[in-house]
N, C-alpha and C. Protein backbone atom coordinates (compact mmCIF):
# COMPACT_ATOMS: atom_id res chain seq x y z
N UNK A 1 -66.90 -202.38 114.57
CA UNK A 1 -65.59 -201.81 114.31
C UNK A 1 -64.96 -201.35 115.61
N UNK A 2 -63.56 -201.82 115.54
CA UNK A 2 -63.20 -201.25 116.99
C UNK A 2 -62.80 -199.71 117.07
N UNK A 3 -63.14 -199.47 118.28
CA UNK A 3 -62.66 -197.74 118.31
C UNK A 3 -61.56 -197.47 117.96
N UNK A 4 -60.08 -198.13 118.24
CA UNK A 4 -58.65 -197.82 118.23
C UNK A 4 -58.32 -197.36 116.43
N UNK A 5 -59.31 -197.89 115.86
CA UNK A 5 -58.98 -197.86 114.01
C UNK A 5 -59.28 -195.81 113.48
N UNK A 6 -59.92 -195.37 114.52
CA UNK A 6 -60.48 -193.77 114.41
C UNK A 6 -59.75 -193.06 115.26
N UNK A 7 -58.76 -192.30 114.68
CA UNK A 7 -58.29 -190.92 115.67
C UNK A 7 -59.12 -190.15 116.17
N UNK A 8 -59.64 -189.97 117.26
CA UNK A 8 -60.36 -189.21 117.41
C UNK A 8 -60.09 -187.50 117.86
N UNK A 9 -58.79 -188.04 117.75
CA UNK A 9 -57.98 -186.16 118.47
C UNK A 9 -58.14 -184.85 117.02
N UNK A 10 -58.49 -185.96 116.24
CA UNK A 10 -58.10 -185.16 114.51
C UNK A 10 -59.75 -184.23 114.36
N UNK A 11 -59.71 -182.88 113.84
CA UNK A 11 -60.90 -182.59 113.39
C UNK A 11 -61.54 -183.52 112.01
N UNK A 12 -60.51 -183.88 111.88
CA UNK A 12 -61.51 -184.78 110.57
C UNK A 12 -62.09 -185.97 110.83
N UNK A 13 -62.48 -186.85 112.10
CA UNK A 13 -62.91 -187.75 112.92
C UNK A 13 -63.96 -186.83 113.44
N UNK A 14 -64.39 -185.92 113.37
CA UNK A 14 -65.77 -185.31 114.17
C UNK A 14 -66.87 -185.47 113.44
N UNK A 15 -67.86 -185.47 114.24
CA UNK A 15 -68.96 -185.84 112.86
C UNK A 15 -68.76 -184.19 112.96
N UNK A 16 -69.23 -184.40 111.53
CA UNK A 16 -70.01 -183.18 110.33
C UNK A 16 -71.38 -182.44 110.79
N UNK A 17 -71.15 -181.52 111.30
CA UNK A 17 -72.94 -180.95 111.02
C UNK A 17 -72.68 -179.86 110.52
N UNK A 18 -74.21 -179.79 110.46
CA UNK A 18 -74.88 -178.47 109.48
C UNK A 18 -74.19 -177.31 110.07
N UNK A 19 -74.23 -177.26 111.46
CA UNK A 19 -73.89 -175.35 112.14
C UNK A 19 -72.26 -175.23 111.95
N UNK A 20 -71.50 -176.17 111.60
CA UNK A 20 -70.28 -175.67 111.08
C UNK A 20 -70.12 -175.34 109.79
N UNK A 21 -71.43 -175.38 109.02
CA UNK A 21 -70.74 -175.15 107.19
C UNK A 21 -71.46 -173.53 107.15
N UNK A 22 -72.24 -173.19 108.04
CA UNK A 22 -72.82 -172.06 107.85
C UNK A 22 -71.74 -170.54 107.71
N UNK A 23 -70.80 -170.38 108.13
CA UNK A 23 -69.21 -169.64 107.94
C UNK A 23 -69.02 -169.36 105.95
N UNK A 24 -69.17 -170.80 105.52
CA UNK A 24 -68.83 -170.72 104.33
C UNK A 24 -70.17 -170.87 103.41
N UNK A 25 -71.59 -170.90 103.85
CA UNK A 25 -72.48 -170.72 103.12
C UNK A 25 -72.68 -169.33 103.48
N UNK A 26 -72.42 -168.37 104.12
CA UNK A 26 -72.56 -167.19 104.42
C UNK A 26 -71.94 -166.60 103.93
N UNK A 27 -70.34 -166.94 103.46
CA UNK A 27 -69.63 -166.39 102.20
C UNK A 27 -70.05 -166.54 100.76
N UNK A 28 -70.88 -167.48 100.38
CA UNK A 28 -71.64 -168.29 99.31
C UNK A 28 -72.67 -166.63 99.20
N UNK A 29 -73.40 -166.59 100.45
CA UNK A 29 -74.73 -165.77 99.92
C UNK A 29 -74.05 -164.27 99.78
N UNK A 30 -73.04 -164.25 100.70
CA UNK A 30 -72.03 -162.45 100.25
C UNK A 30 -72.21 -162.47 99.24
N UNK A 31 -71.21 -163.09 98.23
CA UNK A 31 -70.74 -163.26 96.73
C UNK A 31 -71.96 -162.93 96.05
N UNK A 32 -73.30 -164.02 96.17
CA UNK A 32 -74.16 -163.83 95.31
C UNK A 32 -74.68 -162.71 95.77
N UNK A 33 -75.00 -162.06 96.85
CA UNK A 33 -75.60 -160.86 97.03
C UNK A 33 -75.13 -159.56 96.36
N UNK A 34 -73.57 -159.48 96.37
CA UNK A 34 -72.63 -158.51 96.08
C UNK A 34 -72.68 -158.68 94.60
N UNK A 35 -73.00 -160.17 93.74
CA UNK A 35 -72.45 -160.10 92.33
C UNK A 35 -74.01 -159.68 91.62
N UNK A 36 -75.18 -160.03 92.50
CA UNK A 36 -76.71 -159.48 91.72
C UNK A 36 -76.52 -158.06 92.09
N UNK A 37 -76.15 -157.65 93.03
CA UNK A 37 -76.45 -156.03 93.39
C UNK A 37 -75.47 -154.88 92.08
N UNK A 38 -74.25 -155.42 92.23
CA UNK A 38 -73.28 -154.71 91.49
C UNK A 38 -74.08 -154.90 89.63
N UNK A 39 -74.28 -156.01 89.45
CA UNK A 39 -74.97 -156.48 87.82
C UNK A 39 -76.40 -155.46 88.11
N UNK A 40 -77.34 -155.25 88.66
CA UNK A 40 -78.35 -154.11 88.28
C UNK A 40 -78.14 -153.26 88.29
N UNK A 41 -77.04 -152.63 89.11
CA UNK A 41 -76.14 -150.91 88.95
C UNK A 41 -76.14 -150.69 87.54
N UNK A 42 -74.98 -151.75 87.33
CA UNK A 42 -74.95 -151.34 86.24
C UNK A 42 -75.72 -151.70 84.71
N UNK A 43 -76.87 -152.83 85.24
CA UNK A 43 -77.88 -152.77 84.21
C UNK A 43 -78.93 -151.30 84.22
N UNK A 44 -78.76 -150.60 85.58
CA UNK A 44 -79.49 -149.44 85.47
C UNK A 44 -78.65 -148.21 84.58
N UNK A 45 -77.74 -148.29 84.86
CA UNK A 45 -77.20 -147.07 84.41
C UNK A 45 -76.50 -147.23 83.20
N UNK A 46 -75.99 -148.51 82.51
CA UNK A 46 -75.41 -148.62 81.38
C UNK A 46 -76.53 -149.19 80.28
N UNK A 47 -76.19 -148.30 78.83
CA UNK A 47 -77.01 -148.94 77.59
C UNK A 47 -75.34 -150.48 77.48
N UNK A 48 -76.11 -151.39 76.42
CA UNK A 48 -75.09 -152.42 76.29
C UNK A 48 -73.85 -151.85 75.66
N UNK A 49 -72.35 -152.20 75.93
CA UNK A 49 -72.07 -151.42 75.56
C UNK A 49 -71.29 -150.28 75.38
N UNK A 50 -71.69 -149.23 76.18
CA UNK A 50 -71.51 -148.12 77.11
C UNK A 50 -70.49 -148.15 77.88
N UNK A 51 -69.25 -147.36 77.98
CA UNK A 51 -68.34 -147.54 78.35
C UNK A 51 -67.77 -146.17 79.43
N UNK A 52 -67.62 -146.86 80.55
CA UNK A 52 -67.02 -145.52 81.57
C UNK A 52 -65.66 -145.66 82.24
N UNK A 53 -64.93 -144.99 81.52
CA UNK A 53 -63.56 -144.84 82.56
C UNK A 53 -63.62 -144.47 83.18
N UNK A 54 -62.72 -145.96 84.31
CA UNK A 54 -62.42 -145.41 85.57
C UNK A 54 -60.86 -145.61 85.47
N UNK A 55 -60.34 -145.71 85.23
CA UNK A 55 -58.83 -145.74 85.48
C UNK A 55 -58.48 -145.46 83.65
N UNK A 56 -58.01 -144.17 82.70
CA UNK A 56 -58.11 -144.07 81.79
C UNK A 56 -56.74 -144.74 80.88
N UNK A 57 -57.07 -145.68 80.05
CA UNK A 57 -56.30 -146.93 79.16
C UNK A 57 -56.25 -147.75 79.67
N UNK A 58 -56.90 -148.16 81.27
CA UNK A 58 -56.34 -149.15 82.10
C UNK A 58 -58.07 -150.17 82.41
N UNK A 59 -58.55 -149.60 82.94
CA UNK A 59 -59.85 -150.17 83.46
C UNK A 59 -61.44 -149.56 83.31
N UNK A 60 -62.15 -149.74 82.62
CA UNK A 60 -63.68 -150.09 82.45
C UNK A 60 -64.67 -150.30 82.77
N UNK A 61 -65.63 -149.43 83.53
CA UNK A 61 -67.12 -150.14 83.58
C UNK A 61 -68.08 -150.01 82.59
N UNK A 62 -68.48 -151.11 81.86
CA UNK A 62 -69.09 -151.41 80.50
C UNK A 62 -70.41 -152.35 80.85
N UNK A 63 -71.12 -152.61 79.49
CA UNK A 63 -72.51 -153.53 79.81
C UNK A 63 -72.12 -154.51 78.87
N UNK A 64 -71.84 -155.71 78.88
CA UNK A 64 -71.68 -156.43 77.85
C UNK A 64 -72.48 -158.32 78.85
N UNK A 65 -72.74 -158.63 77.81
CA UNK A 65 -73.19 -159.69 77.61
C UNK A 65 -73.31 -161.22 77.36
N UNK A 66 -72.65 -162.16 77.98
CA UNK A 66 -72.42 -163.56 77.66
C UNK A 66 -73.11 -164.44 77.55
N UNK A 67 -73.13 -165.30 76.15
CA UNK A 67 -74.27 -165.97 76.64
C UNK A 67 -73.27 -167.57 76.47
N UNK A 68 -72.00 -167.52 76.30
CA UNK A 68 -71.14 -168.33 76.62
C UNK A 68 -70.86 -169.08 77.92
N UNK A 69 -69.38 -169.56 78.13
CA UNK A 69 -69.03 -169.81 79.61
C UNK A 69 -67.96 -168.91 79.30
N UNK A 70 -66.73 -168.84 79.99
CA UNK A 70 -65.86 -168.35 80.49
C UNK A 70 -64.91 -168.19 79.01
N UNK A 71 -64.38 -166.32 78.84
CA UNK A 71 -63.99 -166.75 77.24
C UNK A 71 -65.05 -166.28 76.48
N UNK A 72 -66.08 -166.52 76.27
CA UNK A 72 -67.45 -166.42 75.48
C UNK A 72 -67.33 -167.50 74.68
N UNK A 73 -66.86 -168.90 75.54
CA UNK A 73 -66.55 -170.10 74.83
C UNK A 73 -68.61 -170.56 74.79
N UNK A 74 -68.85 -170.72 73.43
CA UNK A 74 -69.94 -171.49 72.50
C UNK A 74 -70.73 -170.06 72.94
N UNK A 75 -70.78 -168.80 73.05
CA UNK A 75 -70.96 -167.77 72.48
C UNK A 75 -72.35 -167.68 71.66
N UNK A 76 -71.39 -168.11 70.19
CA UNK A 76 -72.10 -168.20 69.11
C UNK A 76 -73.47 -168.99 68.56
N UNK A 77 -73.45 -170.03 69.95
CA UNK A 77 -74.85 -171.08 69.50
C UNK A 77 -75.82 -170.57 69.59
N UNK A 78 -77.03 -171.21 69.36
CA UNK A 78 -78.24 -170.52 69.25
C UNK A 78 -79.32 -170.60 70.37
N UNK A 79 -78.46 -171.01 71.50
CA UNK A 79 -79.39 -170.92 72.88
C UNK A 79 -79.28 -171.66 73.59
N UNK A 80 -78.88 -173.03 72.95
CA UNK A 80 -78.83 -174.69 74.00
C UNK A 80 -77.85 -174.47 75.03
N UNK A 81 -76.89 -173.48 74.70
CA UNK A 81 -76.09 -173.37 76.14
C UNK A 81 -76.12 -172.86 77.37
N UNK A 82 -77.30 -171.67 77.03
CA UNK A 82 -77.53 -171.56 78.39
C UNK A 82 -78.20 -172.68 79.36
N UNK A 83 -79.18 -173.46 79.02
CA UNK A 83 -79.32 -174.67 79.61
C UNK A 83 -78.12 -175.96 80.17
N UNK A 84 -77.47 -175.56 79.04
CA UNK A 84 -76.38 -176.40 79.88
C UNK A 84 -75.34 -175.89 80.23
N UNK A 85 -75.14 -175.02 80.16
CA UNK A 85 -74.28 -174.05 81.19
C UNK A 85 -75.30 -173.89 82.48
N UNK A 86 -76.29 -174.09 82.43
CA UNK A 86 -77.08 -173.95 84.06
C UNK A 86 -77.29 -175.37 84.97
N UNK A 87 -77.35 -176.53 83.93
CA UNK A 87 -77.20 -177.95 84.41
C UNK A 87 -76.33 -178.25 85.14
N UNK A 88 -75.21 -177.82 84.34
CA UNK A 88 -73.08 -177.96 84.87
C UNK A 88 -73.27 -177.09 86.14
N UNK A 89 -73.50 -176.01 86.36
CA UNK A 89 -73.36 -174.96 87.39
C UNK A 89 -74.49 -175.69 88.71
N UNK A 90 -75.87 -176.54 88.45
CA UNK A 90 -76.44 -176.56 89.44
C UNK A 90 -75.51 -177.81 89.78
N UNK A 91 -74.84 -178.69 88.74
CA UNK A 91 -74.54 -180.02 88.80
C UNK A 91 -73.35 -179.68 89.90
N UNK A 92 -72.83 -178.69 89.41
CA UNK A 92 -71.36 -178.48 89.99
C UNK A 92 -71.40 -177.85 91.59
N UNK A 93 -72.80 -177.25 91.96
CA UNK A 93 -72.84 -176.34 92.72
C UNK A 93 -73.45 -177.55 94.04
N UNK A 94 -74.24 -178.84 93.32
CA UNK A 94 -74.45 -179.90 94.26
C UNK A 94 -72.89 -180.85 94.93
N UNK A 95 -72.28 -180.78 93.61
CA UNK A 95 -71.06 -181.46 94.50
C UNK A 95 -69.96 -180.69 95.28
N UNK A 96 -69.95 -178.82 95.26
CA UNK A 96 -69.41 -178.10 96.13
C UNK A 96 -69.59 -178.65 97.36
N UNK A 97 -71.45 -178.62 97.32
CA UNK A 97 -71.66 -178.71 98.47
C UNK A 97 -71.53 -179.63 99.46
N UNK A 98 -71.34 -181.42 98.79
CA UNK A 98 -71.01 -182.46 99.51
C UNK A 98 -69.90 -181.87 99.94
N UNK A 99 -68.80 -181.30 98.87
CA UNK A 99 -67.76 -181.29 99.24
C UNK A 99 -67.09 -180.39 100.67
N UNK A 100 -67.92 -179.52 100.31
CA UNK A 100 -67.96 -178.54 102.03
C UNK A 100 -68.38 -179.28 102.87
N UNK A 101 -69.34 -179.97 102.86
CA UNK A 101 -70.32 -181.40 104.40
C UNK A 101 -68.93 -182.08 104.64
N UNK A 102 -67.78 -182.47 103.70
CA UNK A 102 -67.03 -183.75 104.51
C UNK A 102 -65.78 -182.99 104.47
N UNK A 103 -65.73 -181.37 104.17
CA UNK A 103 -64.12 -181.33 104.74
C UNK A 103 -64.50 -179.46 105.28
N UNK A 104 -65.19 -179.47 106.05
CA UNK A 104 -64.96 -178.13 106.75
C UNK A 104 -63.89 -177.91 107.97
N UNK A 105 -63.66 -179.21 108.06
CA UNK A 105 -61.95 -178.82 108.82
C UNK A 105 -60.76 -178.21 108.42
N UNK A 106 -61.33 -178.11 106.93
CA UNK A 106 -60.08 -177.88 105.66
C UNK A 106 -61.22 -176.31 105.65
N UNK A 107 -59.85 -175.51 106.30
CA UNK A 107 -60.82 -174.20 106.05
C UNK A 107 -60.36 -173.33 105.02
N UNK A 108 -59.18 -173.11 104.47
CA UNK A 108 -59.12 -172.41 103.55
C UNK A 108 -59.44 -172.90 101.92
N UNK A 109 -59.78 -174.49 101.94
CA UNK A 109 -60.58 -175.30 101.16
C UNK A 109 -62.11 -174.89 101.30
N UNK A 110 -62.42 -174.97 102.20
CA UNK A 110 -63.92 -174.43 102.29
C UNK A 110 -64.63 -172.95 102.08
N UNK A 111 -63.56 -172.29 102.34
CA UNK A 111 -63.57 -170.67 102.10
C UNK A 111 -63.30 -171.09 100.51
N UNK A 112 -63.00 -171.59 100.28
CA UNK A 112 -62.72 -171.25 98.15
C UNK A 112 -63.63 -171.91 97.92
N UNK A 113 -64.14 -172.91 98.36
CA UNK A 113 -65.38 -173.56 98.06
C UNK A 113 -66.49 -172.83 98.33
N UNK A 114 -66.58 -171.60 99.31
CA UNK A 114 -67.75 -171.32 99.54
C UNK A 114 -67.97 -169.61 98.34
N UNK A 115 -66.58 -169.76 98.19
CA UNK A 115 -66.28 -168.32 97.10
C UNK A 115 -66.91 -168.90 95.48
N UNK A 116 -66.15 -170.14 95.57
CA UNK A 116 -66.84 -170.68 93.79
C UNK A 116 -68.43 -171.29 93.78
N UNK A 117 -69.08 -171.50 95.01
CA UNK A 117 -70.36 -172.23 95.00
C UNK A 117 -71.07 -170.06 94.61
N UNK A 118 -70.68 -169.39 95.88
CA UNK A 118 -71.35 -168.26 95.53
C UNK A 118 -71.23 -167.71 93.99
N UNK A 119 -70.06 -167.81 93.40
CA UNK A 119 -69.94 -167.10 91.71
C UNK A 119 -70.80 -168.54 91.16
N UNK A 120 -70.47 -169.74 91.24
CA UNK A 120 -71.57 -169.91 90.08
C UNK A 120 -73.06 -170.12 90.58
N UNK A 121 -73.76 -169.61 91.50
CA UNK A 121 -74.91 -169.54 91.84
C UNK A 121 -75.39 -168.41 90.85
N UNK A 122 -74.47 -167.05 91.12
CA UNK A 122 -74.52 -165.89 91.07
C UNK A 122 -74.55 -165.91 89.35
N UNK A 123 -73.60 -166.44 88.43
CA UNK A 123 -74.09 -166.60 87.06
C UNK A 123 -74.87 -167.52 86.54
N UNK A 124 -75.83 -168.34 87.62
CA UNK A 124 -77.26 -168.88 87.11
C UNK A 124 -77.85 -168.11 87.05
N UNK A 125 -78.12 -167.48 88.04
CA UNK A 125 -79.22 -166.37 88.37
C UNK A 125 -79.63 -165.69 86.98
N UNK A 126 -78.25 -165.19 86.39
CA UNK A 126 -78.22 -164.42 85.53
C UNK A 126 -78.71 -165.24 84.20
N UNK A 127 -78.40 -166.29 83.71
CA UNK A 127 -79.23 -166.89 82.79
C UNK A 127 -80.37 -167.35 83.10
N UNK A 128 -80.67 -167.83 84.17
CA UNK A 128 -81.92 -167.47 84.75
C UNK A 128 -83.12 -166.36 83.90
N UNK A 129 -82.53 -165.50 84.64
CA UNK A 129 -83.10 -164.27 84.63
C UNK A 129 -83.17 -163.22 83.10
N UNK A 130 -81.68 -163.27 82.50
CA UNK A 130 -81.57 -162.72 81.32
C UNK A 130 -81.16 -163.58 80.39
N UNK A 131 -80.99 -164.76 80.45
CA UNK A 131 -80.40 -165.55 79.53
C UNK A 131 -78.99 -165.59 79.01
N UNK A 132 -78.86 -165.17 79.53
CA UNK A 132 -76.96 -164.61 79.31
C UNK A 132 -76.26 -163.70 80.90
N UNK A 133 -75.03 -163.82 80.84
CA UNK A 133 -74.65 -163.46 81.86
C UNK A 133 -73.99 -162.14 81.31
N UNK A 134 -74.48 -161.00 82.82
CA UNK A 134 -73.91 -159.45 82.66
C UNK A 134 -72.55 -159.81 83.21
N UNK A 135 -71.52 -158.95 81.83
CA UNK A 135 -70.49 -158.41 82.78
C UNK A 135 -70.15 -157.09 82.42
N UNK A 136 -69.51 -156.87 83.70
CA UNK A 136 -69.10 -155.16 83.29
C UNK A 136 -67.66 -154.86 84.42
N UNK A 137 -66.96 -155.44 84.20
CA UNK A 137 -65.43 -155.04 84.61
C UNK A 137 -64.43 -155.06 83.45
N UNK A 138 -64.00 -154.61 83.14
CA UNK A 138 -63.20 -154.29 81.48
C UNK A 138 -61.69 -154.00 81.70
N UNK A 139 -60.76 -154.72 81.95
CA UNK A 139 -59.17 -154.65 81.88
C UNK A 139 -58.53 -154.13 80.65
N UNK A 140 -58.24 -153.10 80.27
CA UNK A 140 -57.37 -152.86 78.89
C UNK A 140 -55.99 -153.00 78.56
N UNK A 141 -55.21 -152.88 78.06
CA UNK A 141 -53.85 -151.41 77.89
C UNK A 141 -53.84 -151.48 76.51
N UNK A 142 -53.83 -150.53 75.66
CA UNK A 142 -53.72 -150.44 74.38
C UNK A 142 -54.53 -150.79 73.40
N UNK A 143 -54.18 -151.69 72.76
CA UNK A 143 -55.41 -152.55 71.66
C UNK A 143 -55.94 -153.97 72.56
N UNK A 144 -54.72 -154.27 73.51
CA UNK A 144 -55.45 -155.61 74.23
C UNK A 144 -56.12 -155.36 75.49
N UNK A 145 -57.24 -156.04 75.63
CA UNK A 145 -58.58 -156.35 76.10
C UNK A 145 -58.16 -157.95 77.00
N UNK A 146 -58.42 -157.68 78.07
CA UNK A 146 -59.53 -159.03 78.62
C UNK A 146 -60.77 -159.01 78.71
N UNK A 147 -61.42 -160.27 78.64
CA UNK A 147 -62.92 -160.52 78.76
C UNK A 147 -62.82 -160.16 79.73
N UNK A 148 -64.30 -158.85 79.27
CA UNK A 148 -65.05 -158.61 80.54
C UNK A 148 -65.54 -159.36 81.45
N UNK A 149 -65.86 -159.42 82.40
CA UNK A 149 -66.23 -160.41 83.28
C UNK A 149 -66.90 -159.44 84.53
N UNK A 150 -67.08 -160.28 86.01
CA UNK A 150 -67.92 -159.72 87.28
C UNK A 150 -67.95 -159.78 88.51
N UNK A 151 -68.54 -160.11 89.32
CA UNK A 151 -67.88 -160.44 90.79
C UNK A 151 -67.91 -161.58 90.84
N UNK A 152 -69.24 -162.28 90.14
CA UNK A 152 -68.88 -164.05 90.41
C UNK A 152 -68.30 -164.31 89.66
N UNK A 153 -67.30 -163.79 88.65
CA UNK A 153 -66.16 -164.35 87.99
C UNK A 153 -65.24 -164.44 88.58
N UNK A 154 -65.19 -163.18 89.82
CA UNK A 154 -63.82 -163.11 90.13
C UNK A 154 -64.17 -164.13 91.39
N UNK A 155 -65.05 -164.24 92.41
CA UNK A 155 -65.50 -165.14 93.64
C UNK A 155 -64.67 -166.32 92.42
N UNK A 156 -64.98 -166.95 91.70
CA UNK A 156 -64.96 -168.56 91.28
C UNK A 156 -63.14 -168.29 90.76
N UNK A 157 -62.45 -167.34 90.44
CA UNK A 157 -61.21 -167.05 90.25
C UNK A 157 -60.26 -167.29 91.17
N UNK A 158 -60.84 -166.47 92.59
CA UNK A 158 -60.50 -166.19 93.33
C UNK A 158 -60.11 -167.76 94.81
N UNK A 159 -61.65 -168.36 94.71
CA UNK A 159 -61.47 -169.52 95.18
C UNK A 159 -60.65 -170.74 94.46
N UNK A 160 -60.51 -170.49 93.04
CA UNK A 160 -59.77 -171.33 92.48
C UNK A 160 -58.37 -171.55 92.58
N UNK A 161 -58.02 -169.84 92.66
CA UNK A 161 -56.30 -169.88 93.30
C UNK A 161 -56.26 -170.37 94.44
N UNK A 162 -57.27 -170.41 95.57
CA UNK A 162 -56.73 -170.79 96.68
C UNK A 162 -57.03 -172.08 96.86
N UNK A 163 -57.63 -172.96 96.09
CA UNK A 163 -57.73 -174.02 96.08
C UNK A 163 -56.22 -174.55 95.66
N UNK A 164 -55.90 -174.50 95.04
CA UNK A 164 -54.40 -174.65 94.85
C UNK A 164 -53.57 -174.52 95.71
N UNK A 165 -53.51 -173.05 96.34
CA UNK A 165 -52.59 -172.88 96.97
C UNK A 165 -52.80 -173.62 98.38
N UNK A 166 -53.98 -174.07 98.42
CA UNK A 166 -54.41 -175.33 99.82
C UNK A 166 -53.84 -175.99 99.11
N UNK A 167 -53.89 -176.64 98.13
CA UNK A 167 -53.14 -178.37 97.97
C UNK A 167 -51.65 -178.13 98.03
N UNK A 168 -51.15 -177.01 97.34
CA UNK A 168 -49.59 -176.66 97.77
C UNK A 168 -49.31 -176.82 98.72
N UNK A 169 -50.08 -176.20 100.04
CA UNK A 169 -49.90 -176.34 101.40
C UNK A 169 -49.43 -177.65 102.17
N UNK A 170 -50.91 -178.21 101.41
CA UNK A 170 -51.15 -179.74 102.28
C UNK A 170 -50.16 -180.55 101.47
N UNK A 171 -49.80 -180.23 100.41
CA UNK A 171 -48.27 -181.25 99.80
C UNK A 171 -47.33 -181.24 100.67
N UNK A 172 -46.82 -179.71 101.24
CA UNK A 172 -45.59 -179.50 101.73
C UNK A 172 -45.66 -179.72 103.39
N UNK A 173 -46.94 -179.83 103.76
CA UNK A 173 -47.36 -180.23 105.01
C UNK A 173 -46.83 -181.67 105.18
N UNK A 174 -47.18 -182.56 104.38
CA UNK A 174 -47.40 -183.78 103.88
C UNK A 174 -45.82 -184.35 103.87
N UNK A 175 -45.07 -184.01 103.10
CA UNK A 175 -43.59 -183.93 102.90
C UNK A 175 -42.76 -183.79 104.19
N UNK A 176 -43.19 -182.41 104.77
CA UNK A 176 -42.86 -182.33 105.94
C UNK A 176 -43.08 -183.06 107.12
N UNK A 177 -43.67 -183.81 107.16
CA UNK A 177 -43.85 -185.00 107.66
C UNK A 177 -43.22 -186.08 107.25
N UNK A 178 -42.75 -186.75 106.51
CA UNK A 178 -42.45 -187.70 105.98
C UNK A 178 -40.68 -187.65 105.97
């Protein structure tokens, strides 16, 4: 192949190694560190359940329990989901990771990538470990409720908006060019 066919001025023409993804696997192990530490707090100190205002009609630290995905979607089954809610998550958590190896030039792509690989590591663990995932952050006002949820809910939330708001970017980047 001739050389002239490869830009080479572009970061995305560099080879790939390992010591550049370490930035965003180091945000990966934050998340999970921060989302197991915060889940035994409050598995120590809360019965299931158990409800403590911190912001009163507004916000919640509670013990509650999922053995769903997101939602307490299939909830109700009789166990097969945590297995495959842990299949999807390792399945999903292998193609993060190609996906960080071929675009760490794309950094605010890789920072959300390294935010959603850490939350769903962080709710294996937990079926793993308890078979269901702890949450204990509780949004109210009145009679309406959001699902509780945790830190690797919010890590995989959190990288998800900005995954977006990278492709917004790179659209109008894109445009702007053209």
């Amino acid at each position: 192949m001739p050389d002239q066919d490869i830009d080479r001025s572009t970061d995305a023409a560099r080879p790939i190694t390992r010591s550049r993804s370490w930035p965003y696997l180091l945000i990966a192990l934050l998340v999970i560190v921060a989302d197991q530490v915060t889940k035994v707090a409050v598995l120590d100190r809360f019965e299931p359940g158990q409800r403590l205002a911190v912001i009163a009609g507004f916000f919640d630290l509670t013990l509650l329990f999922n053995r769903g995905a997101a939602f307490s979607f299939l909830a109700g089954q009789d166990g097969w989901q945590r297995w495959f809610f842990v299949a999807i998550a390792i399945a999903a958590s292998g193609f993060i990771l190609y996906l960080l190896m071929h675009h760490l030039h794309q950094r605010m792509f890789s920072f959300a990538l390294g935010l959603i690989l850490g939350g769903a590591i962080g709710n294996v663990i937990d079926r793993l470990l308890y078979g269901q995932v702890v949450d204990f952050l509780l949004f109210h006002q009145g009679s309406w409720y959001f699902p509780a949820f945790n830190v690797a809910d919010s890590a995989i939330t959190v990288g998800a908006v900005l995954l977006i708001l990278d492709e917004l970017l790179r659209m109008r980047r894109v445009r702007a060019t053209t």
